[in-house]
N, C-alpha and C. Protein backbone atom coordinates (compact mmCIF):
# COMPACT_ATOMS: atom_id res chain seq x y z
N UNK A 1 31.32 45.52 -27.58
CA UNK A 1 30.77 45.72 -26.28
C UNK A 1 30.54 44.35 -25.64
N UNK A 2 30.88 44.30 -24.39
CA UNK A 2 30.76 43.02 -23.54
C UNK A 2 29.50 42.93 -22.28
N UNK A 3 28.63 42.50 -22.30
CA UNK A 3 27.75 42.11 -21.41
C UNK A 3 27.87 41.07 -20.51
N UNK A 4 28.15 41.27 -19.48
CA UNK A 4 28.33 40.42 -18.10
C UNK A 4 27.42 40.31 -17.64
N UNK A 5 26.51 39.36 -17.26
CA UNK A 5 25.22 38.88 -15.98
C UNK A 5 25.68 37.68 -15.19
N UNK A 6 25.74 37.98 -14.16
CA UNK A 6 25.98 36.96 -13.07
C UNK A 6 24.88 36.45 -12.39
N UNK A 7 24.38 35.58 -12.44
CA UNK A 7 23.05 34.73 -11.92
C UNK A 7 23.52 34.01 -10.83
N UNK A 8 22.54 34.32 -9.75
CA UNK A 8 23.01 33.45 -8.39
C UNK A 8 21.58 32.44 -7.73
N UNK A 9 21.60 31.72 -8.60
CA UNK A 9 20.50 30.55 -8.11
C UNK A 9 20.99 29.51 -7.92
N UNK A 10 19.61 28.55 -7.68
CA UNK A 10 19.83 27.28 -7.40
C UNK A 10 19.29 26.31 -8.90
N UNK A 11 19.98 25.38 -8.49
CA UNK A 11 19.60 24.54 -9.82
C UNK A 11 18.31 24.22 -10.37
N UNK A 12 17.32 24.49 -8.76
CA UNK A 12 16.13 24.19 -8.68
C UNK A 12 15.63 25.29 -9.49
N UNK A 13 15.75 26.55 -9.44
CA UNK A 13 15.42 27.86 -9.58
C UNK A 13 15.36 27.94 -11.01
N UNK A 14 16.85 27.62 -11.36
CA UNK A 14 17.34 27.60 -12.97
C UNK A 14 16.19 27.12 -13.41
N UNK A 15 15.94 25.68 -12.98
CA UNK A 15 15.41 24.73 -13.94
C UNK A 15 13.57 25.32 -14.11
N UNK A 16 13.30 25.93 -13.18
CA UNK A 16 12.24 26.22 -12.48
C UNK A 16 11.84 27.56 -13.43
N UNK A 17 13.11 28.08 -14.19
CA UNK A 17 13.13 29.63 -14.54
C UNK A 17 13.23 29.45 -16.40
N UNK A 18 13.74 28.32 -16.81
CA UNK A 18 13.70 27.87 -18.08
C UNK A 18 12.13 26.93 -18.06
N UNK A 19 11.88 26.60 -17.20
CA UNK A 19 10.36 25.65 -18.12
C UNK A 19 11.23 23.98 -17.88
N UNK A 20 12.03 23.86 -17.35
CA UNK A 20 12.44 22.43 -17.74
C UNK A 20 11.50 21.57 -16.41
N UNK A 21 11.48 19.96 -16.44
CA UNK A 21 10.33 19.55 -15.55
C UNK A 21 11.73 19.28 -14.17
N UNK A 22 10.86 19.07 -13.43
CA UNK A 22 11.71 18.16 -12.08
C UNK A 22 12.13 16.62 -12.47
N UNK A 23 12.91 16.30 -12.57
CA UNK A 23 12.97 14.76 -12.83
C UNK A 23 13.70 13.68 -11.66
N UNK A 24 13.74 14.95 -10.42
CA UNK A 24 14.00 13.99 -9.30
C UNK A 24 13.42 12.66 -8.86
N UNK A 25 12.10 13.07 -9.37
CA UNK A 25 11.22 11.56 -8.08
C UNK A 25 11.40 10.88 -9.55
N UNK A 26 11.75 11.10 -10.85
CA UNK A 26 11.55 9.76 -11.35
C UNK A 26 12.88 9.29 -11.45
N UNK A 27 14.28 10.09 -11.22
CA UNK A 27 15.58 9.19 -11.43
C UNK A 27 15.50 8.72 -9.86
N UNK A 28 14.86 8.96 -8.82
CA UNK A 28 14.65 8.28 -7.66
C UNK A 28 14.28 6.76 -7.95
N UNK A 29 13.42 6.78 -8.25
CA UNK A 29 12.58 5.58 -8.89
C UNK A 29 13.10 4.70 -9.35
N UNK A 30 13.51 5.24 -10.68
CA UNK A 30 14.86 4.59 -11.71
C UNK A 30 16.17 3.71 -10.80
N UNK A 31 16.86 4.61 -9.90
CA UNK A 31 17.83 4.13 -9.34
C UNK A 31 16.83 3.01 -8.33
N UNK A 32 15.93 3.20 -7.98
CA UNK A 32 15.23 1.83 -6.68
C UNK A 32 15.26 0.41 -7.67
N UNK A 33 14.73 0.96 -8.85
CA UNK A 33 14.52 -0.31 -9.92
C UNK A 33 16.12 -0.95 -10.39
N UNK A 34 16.98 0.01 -10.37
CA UNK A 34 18.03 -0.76 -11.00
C UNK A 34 18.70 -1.57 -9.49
N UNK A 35 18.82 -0.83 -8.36
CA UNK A 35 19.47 -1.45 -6.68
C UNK A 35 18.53 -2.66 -7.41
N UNK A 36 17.08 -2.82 -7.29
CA UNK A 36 16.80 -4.01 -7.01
C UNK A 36 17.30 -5.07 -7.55
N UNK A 37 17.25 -4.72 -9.47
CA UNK A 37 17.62 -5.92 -9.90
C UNK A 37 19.29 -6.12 -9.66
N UNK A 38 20.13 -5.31 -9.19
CA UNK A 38 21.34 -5.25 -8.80
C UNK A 38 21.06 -6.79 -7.92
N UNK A 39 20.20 -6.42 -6.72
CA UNK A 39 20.47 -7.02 -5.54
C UNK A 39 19.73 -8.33 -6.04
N UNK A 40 18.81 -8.57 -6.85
CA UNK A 40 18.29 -9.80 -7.42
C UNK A 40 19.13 -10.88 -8.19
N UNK A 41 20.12 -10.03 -8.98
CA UNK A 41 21.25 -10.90 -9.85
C UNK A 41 22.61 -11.31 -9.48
N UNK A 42 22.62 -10.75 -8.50
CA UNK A 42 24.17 -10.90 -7.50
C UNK A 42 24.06 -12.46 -7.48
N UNK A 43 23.04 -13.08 -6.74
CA UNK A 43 22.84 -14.87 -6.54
C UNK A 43 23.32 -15.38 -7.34
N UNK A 44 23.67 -14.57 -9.30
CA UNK A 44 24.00 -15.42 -10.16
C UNK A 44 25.16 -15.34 -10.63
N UNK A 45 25.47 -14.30 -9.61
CA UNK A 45 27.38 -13.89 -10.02
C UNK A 45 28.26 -14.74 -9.11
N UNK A 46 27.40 -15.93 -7.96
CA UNK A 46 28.36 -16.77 -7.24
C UNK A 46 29.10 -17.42 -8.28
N UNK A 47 30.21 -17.93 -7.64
CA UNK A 47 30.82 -18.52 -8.84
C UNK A 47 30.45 -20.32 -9.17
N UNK A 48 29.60 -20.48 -8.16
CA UNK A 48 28.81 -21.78 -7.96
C UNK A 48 27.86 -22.12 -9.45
N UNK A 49 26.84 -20.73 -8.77
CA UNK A 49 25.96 -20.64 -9.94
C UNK A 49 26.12 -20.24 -11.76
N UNK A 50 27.48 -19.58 -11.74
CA UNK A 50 28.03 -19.52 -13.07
C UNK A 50 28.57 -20.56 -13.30
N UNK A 51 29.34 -21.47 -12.30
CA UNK A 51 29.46 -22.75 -13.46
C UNK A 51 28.29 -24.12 -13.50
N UNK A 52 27.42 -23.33 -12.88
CA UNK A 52 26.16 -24.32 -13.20
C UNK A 52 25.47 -23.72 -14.56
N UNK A 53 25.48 -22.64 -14.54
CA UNK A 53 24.70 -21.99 -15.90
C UNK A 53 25.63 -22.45 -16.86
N UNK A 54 27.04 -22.34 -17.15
CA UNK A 54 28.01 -22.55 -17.65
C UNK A 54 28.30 -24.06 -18.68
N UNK A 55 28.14 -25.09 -17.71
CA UNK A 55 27.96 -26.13 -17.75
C UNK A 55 27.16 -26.96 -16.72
N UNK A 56 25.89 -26.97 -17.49
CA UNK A 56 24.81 -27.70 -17.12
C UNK A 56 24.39 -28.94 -16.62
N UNK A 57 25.22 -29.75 -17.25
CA UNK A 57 25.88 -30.92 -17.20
C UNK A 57 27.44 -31.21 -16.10
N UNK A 58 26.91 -31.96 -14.71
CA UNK A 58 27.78 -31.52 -13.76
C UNK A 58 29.09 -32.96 -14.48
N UNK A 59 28.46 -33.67 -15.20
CA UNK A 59 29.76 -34.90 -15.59
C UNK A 59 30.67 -34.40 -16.31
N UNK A 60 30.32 -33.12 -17.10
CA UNK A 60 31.47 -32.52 -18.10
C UNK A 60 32.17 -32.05 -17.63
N UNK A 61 32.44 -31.97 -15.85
CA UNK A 61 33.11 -31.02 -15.20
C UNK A 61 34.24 -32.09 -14.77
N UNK A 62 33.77 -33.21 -14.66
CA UNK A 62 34.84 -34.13 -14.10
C UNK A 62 36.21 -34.33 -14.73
N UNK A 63 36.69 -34.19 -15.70
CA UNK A 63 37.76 -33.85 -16.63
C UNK A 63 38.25 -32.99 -16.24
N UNK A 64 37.98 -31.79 -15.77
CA UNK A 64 38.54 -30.69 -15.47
C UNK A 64 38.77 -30.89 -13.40
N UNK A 65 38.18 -31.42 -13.26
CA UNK A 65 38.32 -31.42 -11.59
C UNK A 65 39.43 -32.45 -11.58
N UNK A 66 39.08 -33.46 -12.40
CA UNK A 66 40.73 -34.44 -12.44
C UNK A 66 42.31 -33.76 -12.98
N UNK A 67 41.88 -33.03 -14.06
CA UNK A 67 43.11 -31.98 -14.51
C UNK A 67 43.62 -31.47 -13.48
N UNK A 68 42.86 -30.44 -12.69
CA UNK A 68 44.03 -29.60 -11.59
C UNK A 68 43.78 -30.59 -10.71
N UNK A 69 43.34 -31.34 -10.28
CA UNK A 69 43.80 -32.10 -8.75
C UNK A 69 45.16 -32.80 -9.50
N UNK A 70 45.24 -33.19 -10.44
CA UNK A 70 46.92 -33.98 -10.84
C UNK A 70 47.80 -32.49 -10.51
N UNK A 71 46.77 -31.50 -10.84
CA UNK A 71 48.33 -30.63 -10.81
C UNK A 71 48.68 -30.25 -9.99
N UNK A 72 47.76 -30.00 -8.59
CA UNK A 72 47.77 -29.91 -7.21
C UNK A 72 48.76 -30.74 -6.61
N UNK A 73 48.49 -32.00 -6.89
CA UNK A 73 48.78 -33.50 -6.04
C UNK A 73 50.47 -33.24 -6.37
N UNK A 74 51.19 -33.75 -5.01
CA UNK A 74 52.80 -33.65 -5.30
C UNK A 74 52.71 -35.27 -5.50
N UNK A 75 54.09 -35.40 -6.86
CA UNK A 75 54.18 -36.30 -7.18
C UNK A 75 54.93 -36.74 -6.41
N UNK A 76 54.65 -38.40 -6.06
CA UNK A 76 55.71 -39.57 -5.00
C UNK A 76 56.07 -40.70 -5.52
């Protein structure tokens, strides 16, 4: 024997009809906290500031800024 029930609610209803809690206002929340630090750490994804974190030391860079400018530069 086969038993068919078709339920026509809302998710709210469902959740509302099992006992489960609302967890809207706190993944609200959740997502404000993560935008922020999103929008707080971007400053460190310039590519300025990664090769300052990178190498700390701006003289160790000079080796490498002389490397591609030779490779840039047309030879005469």
């Amino acid at each position: 024997m086969k038993v068919i029930v078709n339920v026509d609610c809302t998710p709210e209803e469902a959740r509302t009809f099992f006992g489960l809690p609302d967890v809207k206002p706190l993944q609200e929340a959740m997502l404000k906290e993560v935008e922020a630090r999103l929008k707080a750490n971007l400053a460190a994804m310039q590519p300025e500031a990664l090769l300052r974190m990178w190498f700390p030391d701006a003289s160790s860079l000079e080796p490498w800024r002389q490397f591609f400018a030779n490779l840039v530069q047309p030879k005469t």
